[in-house]
N, C-alpha and C. Protein backbone atom coordinates (compact mmCIF):
# COMPACT_ATOMS: atom_id res chain seq x y z
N UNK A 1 80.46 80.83 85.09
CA UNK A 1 81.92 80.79 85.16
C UNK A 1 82.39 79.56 85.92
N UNK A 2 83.43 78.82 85.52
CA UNK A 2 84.27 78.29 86.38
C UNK A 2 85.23 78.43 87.38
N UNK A 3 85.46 77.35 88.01
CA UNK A 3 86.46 77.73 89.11
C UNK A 3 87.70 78.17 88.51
N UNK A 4 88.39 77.62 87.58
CA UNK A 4 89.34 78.00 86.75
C UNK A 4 89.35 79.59 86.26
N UNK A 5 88.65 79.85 85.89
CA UNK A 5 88.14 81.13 85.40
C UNK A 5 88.01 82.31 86.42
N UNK A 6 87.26 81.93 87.87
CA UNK A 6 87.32 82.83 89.21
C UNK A 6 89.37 82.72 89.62
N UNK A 7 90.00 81.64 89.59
CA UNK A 7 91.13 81.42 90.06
C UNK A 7 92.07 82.66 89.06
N UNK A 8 91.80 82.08 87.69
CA UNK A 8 92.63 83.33 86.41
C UNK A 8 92.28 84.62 86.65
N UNK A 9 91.51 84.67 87.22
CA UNK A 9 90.62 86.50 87.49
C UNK A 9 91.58 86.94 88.78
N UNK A 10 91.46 86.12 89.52
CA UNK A 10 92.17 86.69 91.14
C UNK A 10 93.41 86.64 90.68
N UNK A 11 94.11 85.59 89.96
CA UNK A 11 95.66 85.70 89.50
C UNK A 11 95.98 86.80 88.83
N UNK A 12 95.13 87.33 87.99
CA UNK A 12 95.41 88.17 87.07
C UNK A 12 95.01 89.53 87.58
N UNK A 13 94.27 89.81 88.45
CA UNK A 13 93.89 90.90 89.86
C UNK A 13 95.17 91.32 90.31
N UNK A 14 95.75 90.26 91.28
CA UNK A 14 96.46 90.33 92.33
C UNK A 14 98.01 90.59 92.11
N UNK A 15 98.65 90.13 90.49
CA UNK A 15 99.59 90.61 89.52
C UNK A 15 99.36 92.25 89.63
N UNK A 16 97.83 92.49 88.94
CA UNK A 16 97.94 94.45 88.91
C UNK A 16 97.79 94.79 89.82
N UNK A 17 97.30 94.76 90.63
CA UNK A 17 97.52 95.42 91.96
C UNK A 17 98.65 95.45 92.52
N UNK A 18 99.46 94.39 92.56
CA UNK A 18 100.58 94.26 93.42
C UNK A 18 101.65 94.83 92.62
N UNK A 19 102.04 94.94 91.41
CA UNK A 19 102.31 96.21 90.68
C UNK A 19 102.68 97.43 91.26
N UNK A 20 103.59 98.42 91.73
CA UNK A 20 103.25 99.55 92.14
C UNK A 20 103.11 100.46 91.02
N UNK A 21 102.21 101.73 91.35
CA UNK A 21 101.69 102.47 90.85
C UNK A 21 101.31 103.48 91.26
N UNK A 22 100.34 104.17 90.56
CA UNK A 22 99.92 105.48 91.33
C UNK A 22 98.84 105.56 92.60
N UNK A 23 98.22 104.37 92.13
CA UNK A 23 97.26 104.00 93.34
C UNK A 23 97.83 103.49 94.54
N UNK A 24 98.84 102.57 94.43
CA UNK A 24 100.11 102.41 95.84
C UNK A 24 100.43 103.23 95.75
N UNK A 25 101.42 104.07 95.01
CA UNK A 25 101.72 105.56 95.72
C UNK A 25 101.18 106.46 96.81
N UNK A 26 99.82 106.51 95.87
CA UNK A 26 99.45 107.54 96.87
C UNK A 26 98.74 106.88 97.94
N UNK A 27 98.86 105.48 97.85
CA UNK A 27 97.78 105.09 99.19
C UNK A 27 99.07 105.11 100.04
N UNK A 28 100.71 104.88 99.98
CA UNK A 28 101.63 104.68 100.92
C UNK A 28 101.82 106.24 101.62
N UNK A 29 101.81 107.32 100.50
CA UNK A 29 101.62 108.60 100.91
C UNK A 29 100.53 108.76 101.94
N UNK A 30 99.35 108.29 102.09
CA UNK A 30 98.63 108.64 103.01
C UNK A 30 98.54 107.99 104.18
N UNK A 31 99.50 107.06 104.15
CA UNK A 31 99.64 106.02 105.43
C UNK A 31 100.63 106.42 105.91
N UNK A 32 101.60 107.51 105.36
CA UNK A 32 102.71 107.98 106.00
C UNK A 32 102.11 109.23 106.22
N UNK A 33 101.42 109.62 106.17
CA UNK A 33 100.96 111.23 106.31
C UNK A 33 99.73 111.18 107.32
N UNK A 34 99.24 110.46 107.54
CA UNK A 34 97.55 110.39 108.23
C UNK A 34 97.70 108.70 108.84
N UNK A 35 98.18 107.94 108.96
CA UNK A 35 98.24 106.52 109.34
C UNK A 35 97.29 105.21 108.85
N UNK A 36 96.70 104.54 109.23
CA UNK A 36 96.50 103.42 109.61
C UNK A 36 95.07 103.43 108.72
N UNK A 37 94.25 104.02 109.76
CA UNK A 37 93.01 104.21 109.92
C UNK A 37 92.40 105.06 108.30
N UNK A 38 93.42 105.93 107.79
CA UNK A 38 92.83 107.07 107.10
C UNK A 38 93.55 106.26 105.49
N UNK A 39 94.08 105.95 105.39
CA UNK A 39 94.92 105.13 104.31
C UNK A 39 93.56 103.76 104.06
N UNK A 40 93.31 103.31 105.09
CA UNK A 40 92.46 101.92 105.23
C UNK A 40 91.07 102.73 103.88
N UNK A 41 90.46 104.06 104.75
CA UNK A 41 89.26 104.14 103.63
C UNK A 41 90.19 104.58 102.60
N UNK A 42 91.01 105.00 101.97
CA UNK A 42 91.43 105.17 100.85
C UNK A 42 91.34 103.93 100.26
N UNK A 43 92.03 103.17 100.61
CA UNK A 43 91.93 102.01 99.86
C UNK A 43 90.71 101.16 99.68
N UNK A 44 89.56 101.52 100.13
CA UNK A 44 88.34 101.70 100.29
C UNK A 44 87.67 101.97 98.85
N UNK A 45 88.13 103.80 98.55
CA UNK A 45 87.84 103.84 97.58
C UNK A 45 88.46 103.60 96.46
N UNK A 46 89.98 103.11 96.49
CA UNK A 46 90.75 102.01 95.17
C UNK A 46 89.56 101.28 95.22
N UNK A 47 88.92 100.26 96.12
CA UNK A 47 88.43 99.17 96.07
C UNK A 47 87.32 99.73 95.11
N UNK A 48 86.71 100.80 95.45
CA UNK A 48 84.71 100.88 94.65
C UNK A 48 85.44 101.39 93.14
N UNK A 49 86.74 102.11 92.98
CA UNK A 49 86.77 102.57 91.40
C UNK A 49 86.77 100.80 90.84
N UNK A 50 87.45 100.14 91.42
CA UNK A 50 87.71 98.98 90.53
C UNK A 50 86.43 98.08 90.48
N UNK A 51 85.70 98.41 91.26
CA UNK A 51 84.10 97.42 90.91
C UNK A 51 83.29 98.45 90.41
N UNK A 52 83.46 99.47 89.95
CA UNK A 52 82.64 100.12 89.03
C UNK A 52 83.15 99.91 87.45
N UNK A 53 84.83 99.56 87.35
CA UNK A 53 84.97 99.27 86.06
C UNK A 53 84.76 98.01 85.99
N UNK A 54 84.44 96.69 86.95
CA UNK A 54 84.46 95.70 86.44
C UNK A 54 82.77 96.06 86.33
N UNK A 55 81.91 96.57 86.62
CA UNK A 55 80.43 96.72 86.33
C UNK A 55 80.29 96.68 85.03
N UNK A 56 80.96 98.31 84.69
CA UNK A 56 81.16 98.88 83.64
C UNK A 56 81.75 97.35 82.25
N UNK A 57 82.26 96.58 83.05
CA UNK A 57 82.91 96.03 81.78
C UNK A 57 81.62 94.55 81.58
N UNK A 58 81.04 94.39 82.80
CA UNK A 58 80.34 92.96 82.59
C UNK A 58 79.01 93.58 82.12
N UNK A 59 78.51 94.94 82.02
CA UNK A 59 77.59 95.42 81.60
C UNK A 59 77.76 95.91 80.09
N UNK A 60 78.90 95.61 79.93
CA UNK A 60 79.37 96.47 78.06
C UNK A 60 79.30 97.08 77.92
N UNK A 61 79.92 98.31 79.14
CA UNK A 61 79.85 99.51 79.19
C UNK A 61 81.40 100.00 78.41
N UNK A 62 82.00 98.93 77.84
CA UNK A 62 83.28 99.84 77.66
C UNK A 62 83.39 100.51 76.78
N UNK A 63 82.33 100.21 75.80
CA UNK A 63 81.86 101.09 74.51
C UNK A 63 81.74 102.79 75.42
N UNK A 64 81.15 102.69 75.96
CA UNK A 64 80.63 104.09 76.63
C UNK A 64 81.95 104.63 76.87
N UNK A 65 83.15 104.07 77.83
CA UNK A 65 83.96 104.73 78.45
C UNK A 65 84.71 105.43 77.29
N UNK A 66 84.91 104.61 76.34
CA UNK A 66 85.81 104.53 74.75
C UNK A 66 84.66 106.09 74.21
N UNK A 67 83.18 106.30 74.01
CA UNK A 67 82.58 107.19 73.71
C UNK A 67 82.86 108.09 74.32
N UNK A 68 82.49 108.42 75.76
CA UNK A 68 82.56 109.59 76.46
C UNK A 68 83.98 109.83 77.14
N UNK A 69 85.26 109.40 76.19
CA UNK A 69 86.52 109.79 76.80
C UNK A 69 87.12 111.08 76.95
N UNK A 70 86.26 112.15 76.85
CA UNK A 70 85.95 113.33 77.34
C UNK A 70 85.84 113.26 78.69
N UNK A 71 85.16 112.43 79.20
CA UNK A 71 84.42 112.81 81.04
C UNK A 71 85.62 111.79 81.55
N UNK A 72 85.98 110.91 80.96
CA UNK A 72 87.08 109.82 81.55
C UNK A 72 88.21 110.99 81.78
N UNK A 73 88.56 111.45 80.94
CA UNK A 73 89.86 112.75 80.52
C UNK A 73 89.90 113.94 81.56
N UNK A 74 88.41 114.21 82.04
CA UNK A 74 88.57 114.99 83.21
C UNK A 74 88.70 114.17 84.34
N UNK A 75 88.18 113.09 84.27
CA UNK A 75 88.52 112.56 85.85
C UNK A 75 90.02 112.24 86.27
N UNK A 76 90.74 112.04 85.10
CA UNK A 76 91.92 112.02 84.86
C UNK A 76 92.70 112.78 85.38
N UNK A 77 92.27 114.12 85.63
CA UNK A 77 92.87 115.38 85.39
C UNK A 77 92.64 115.96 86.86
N UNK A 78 91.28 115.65 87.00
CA UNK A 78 90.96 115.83 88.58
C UNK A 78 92.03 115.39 89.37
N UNK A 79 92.17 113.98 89.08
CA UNK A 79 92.76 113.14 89.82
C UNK A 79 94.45 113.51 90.48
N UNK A 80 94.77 114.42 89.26
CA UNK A 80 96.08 114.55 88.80
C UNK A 80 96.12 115.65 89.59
N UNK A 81 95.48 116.85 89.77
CA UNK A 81 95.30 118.02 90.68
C UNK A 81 95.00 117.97 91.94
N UNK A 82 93.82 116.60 92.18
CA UNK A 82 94.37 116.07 93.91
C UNK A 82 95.11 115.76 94.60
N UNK A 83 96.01 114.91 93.45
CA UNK A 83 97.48 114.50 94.45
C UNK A 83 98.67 115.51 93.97
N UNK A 84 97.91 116.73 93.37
CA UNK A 84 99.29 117.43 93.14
C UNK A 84 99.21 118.37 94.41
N UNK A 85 98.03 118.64 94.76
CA UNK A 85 97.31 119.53 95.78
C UNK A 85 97.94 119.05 97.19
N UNK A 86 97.61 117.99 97.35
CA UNK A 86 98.28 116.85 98.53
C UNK A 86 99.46 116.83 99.06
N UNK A 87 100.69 117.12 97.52
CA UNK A 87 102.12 117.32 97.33
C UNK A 87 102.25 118.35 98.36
N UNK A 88 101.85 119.25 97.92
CA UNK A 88 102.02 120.83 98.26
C UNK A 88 101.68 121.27 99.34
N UNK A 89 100.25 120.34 100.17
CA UNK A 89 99.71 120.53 101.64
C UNK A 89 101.33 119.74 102.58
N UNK A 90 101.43 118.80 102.05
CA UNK A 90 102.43 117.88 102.93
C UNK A 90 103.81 118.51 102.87
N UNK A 91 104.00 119.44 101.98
CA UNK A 91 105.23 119.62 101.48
C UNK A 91 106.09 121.01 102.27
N UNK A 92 104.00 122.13 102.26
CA UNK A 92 103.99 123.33 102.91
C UNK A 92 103.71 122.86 104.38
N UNK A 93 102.84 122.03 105.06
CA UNK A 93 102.51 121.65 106.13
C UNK A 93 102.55 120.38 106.82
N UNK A 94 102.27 119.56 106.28
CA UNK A 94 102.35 118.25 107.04
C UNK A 94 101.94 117.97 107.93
N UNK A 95 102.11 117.21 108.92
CA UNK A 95 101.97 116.67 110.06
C UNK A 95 103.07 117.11 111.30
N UNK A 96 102.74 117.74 112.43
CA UNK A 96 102.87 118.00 113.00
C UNK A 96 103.53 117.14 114.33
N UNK A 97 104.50 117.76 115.25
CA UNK A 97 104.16 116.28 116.68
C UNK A 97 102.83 116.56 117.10
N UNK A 98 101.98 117.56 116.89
CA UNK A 98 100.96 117.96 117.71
C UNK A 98 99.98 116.89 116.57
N UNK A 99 99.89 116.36 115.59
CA UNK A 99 98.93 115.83 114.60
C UNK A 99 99.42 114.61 114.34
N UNK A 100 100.31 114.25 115.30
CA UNK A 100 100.55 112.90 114.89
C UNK A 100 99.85 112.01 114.79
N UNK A 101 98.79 111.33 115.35
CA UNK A 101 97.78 111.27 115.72
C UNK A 101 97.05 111.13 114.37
N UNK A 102 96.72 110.19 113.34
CA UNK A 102 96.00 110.07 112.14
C UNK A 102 94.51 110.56 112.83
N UNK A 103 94.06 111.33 111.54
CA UNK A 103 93.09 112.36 111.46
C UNK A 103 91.53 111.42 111.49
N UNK A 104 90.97 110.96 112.88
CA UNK A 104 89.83 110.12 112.98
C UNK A 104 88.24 110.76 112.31
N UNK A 105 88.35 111.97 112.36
CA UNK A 105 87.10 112.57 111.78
C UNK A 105 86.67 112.27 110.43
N UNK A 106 85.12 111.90 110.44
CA UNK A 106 84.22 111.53 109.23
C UNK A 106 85.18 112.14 107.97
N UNK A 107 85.12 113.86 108.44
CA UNK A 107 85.83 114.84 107.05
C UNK A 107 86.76 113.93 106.69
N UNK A 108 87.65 113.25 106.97
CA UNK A 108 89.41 112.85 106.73
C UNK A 108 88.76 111.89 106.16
N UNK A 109 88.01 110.81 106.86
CA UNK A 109 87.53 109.44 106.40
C UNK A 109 87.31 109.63 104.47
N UNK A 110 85.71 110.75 104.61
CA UNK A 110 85.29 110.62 103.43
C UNK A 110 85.99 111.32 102.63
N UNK A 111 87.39 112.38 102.83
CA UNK A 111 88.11 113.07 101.97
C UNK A 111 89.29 111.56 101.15
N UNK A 112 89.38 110.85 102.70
CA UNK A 112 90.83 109.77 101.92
C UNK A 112 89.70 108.47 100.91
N UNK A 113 88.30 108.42 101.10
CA UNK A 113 87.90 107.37 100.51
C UNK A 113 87.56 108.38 98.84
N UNK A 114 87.16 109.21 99.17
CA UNK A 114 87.36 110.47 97.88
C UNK A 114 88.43 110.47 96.86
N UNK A 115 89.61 110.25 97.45
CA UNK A 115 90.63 110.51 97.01
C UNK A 115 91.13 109.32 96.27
N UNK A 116 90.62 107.88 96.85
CA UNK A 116 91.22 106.49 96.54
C UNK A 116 90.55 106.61 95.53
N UNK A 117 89.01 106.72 95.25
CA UNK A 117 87.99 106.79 94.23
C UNK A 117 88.41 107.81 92.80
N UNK A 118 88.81 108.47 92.96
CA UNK A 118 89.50 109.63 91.96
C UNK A 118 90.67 109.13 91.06
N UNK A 119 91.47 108.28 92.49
CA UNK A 119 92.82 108.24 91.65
C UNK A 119 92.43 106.58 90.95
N UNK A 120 91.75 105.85 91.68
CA UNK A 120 91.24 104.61 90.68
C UNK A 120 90.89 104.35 89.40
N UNK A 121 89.73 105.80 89.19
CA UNK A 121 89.10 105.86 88.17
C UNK A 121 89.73 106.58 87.16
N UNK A 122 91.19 107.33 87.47
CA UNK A 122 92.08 108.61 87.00
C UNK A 122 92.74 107.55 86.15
N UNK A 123 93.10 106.46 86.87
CA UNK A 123 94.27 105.46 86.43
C UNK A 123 94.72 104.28 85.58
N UNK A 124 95.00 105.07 84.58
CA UNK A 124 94.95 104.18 82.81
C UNK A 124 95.63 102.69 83.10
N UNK A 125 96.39 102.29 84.37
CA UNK A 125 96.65 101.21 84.33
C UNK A 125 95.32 100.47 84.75
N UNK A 126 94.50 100.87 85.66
CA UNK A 126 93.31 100.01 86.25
C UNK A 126 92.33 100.24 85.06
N UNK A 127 92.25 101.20 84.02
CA UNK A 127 91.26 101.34 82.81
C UNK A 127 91.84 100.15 81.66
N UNK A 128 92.91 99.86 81.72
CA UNK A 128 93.15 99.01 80.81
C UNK A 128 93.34 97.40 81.39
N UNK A 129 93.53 97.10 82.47
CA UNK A 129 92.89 95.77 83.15
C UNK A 129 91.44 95.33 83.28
N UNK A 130 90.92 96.31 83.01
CA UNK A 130 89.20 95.84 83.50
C UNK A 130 88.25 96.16 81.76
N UNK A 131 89.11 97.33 81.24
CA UNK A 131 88.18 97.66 79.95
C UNK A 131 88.92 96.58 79.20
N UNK A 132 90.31 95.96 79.19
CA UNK A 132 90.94 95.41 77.99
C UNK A 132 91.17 93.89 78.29
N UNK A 133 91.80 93.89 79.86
CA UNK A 133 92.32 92.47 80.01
C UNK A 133 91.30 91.85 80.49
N UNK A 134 90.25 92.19 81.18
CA UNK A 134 89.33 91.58 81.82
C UNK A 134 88.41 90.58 80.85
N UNK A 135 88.01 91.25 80.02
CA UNK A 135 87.14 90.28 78.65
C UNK A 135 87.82 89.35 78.06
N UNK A 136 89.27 89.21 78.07
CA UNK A 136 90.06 88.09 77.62
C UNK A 136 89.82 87.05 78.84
N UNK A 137 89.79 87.75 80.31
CA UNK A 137 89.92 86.17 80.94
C UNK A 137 88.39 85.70 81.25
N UNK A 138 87.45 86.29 81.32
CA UNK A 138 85.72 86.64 81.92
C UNK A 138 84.94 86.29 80.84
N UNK A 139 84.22 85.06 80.40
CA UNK A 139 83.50 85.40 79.31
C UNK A 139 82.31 85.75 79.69
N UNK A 140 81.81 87.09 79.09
CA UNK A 140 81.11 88.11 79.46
C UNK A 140 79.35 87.80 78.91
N UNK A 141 79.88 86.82 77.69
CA UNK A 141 78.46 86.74 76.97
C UNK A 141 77.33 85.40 78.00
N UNK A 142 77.96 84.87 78.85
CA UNK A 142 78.13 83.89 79.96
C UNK A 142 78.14 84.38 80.98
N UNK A 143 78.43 85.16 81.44
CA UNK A 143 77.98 85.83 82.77
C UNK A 143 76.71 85.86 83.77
N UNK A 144 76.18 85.64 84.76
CA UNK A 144 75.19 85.16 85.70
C UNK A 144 75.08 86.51 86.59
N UNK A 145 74.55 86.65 87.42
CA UNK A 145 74.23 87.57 88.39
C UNK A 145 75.27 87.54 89.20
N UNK A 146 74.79 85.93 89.51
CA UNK A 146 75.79 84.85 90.49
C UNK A 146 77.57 85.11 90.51
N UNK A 147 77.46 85.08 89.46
CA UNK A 147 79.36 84.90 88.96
C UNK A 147 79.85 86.29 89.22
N UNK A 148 78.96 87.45 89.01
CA UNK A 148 79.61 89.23 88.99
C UNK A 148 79.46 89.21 90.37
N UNK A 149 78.77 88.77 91.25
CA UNK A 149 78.53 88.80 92.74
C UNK A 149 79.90 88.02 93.44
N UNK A 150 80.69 87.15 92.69
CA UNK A 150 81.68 86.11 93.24
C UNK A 150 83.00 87.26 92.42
N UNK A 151 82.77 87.46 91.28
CA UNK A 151 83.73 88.65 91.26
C UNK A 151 83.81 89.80 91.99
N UNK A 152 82.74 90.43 92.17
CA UNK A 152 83.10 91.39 93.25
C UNK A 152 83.90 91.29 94.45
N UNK A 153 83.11 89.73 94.97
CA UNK A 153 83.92 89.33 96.58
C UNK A 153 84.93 89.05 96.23
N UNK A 154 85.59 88.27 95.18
CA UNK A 154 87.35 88.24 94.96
C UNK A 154 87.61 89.02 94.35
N UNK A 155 87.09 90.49 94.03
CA UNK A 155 87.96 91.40 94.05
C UNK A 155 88.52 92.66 95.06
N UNK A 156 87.11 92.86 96.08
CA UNK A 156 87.64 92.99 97.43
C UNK A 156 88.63 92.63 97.92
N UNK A 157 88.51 90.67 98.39
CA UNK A 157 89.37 89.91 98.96
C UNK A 157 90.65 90.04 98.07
N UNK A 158 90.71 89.98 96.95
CA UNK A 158 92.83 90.39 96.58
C UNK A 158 93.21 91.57 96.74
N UNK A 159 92.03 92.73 96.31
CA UNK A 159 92.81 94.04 96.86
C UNK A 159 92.80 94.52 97.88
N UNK A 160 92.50 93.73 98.98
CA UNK A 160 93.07 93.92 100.46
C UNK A 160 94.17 93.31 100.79
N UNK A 161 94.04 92.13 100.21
CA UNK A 161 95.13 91.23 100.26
C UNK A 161 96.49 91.94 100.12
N UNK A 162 96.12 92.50 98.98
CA UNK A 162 97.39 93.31 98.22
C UNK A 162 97.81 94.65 98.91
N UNK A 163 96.30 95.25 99.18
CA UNK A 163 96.97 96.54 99.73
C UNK A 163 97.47 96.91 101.35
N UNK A 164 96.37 96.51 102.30
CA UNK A 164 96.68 96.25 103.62
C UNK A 164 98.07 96.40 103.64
N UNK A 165 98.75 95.24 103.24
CA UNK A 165 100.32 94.50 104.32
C UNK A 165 101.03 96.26 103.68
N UNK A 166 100.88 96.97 102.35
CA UNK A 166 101.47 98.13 102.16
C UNK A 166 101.40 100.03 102.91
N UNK A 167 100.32 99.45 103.31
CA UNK A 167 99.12 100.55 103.98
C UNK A 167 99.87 100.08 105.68
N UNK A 168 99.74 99.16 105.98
CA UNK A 168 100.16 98.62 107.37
C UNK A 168 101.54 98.76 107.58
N UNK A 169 102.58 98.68 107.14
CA UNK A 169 104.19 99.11 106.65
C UNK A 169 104.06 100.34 107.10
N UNK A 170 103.50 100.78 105.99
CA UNK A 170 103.74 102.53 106.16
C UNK A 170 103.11 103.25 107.28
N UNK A 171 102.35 102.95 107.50
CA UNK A 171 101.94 103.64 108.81
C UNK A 171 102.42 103.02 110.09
N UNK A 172 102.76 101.91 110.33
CA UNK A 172 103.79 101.50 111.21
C UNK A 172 105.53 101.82 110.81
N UNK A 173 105.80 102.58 110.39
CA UNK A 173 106.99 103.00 110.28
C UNK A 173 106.31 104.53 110.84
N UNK A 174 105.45 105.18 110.73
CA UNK A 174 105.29 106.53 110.75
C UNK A 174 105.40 106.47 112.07
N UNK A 175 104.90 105.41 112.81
CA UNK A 175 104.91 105.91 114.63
C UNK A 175 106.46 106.11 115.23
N UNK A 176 107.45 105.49 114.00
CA UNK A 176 108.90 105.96 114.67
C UNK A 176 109.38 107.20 114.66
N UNK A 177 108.63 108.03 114.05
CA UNK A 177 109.27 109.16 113.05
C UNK A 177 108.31 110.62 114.35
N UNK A 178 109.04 111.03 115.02
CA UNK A 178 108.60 111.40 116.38
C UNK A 178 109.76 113.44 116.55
N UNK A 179 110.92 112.78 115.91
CA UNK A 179 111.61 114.36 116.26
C UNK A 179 111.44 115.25 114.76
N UNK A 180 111.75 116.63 115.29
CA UNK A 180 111.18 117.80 113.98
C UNK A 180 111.30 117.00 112.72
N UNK A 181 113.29 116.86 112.69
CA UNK A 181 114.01 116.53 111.95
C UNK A 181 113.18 115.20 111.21
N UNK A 182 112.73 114.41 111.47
CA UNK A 182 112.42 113.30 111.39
C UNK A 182 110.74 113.40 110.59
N UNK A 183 110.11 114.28 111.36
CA UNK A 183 108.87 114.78 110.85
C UNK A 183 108.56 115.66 109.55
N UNK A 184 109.88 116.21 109.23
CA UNK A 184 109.95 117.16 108.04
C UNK A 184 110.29 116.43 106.79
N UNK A 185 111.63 115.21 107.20
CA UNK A 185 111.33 114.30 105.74
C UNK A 185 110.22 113.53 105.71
N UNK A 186 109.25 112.83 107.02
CA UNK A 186 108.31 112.27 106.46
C UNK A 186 107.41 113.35 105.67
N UNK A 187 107.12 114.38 106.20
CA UNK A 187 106.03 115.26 105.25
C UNK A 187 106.74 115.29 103.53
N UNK A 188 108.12 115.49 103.58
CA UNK A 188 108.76 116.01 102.61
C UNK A 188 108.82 114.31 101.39
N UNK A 189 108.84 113.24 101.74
CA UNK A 189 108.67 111.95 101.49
C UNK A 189 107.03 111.78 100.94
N UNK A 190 106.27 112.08 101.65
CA UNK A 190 104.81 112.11 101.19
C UNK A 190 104.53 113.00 100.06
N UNK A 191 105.37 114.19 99.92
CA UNK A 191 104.55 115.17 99.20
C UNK A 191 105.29 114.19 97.92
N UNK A 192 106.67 113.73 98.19
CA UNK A 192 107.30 113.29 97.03
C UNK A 192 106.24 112.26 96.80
N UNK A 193 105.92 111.43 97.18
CA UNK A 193 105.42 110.00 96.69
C UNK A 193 104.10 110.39 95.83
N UNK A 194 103.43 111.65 96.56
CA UNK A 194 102.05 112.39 96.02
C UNK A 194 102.45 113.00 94.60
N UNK A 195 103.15 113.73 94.67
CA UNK A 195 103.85 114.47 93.12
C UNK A 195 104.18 113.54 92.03
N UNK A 196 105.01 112.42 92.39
CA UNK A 196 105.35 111.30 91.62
C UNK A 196 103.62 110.42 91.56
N UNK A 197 103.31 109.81 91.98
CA UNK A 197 101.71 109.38 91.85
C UNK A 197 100.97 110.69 90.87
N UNK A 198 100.89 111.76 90.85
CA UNK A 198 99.90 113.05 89.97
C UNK A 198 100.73 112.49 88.78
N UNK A 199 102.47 112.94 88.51
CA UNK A 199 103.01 112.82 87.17
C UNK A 199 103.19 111.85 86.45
N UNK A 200 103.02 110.27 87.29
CA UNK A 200 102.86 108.66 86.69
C UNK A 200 101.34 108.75 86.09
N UNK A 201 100.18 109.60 86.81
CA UNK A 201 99.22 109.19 85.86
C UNK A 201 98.87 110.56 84.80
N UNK A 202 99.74 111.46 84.89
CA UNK A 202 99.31 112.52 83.98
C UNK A 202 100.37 111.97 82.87
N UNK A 203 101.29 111.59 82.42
CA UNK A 203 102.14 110.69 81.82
C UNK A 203 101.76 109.69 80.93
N UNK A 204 101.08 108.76 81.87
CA UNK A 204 100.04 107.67 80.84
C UNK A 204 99.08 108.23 79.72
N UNK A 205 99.02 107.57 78.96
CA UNK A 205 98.00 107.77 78.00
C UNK A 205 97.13 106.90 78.04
C-alpha cells in the first residue's frame, strides 16, 4: 500500500466514526452513566469489533459474513437487547449520589468492553464500511502483513481520535450533575440515549 492509500483509509475511517450513531450513542450513554474510566473500555471494544471486520475483510472473509447472515442477525439482536436492557437499568435505577463514583471493578471494565464489542459488531453502519467501502479504498489482492499491521495502528489511532474528546465531554459534564433532581434526568437521559442506540440499530437493515 501507499501512503496515499493509508491517508484515504484514515480519511475515510475518521468521516464514519465521527458520524454519530449507535456506537456514539451508547458509548456517550455510558460516560454519562459510569464516567470516564468505564466508557474508555467500551470504546475499547468499538475499537476490537472494527479490527475484526477489517480482518474479516483483508482475509475475504466477507463472503462468509454475506453466508452465515444468520449468526451476523443474532449478534444484531443481542446487541439490540443489551442496550435495551441498559435503557431500563438506568431508567429503573441509575446512578445514585452514593455511585457516583464510575464503577472501577474488573466486572464493569469487562461488562462496558462487552458491550462496545456487541454493539460494533451489531452495527450495519460499521458492517457496511469495512465489508463494502473498505475494498474500494484497500487493494486487498496487494495487501502485505506489513500494510494490515499499519491498518490496524491507524485504525486504533482515528478511533480514539474520534471517540475520546466524546467519551471525555460526557463524563466531564456528569461530575456537575450532583442533586436528586439533577441525577434523575441524567439516569433518565442515558436510558434515552441507550433506547434510541437499541432502535437506530434494530431499524437498519
Amino acid at each position: 500500500m501507499t501512503l496515499t492509500g493509508f491517508l484515504a483509509y484514515s480519511a475515510a475511517l475518521g468521516i464514519a466514526a465521527a458520524i454519530p450513531g449507535p456506537g456514539i450513542t451508547a458509548l456517550v450513554a455510558r460516560a454519562l452513566g459510569s464516567g470516564f474510566r468505564s466508557s474508555l473500555a467500551m470504546s475499547f471494544g468499538l475499537m476490537v469489533g472494527d479490527i475484526t471486520y477489517l480482518t474479516a475483510v483483508v482475509l475475504g472473509l466477507a463472503f462468509v459474513a454475506q453466508s452465515f447472515g444468520m449468526v451476523v442477525l443474532a449478534i444484531k439482536w443481542l446487541g439490540v437487547a443489551y442496550l435495551a436492557f441498559l435503557g431500563w437499568r438506568f431508567w429503573n435505577s441509575g446512578i445514585t449520589s452514593e455511585t457516583v463514583e464510575a464503577q472501577t471493578g474488573r466486572a464493569g471494565l469487562l461488562s462496558s468492553f462487552a458491550a462496545g464489542l456487541t454493539v460494533t459488531l451489531g452495527n450495519p453502519k460499521t458492517m457496511i464500511f469495512y465489508l463494502a467501502i473498505t475494498p474500494t479504498i484497500v487493494d486487498l489482492k496487494t495487501i502485505t502483513l506489513a500494510d494490515y499491521g499499519i491498518l490496524v495502528a491507524l485504525t486504533v489511532v482515528v478511533l480514539l481520535v474520534v471517540l475520546v474528546p466524546y467519551l471525555a465531554l460526557a463524563a466531564k459534564a456528569r461530575w456537575f450533575l450532583k442533586s436528586p433532581r439533577a441525577l434523575k434526568a441524567l439516569n433518565r437521559t442515558a436510558a434515552g440515549f441507550m433506547v434510541g442506540a437499541a432502535a437506530a440499530i434494530a431499524a437498519r437493515q
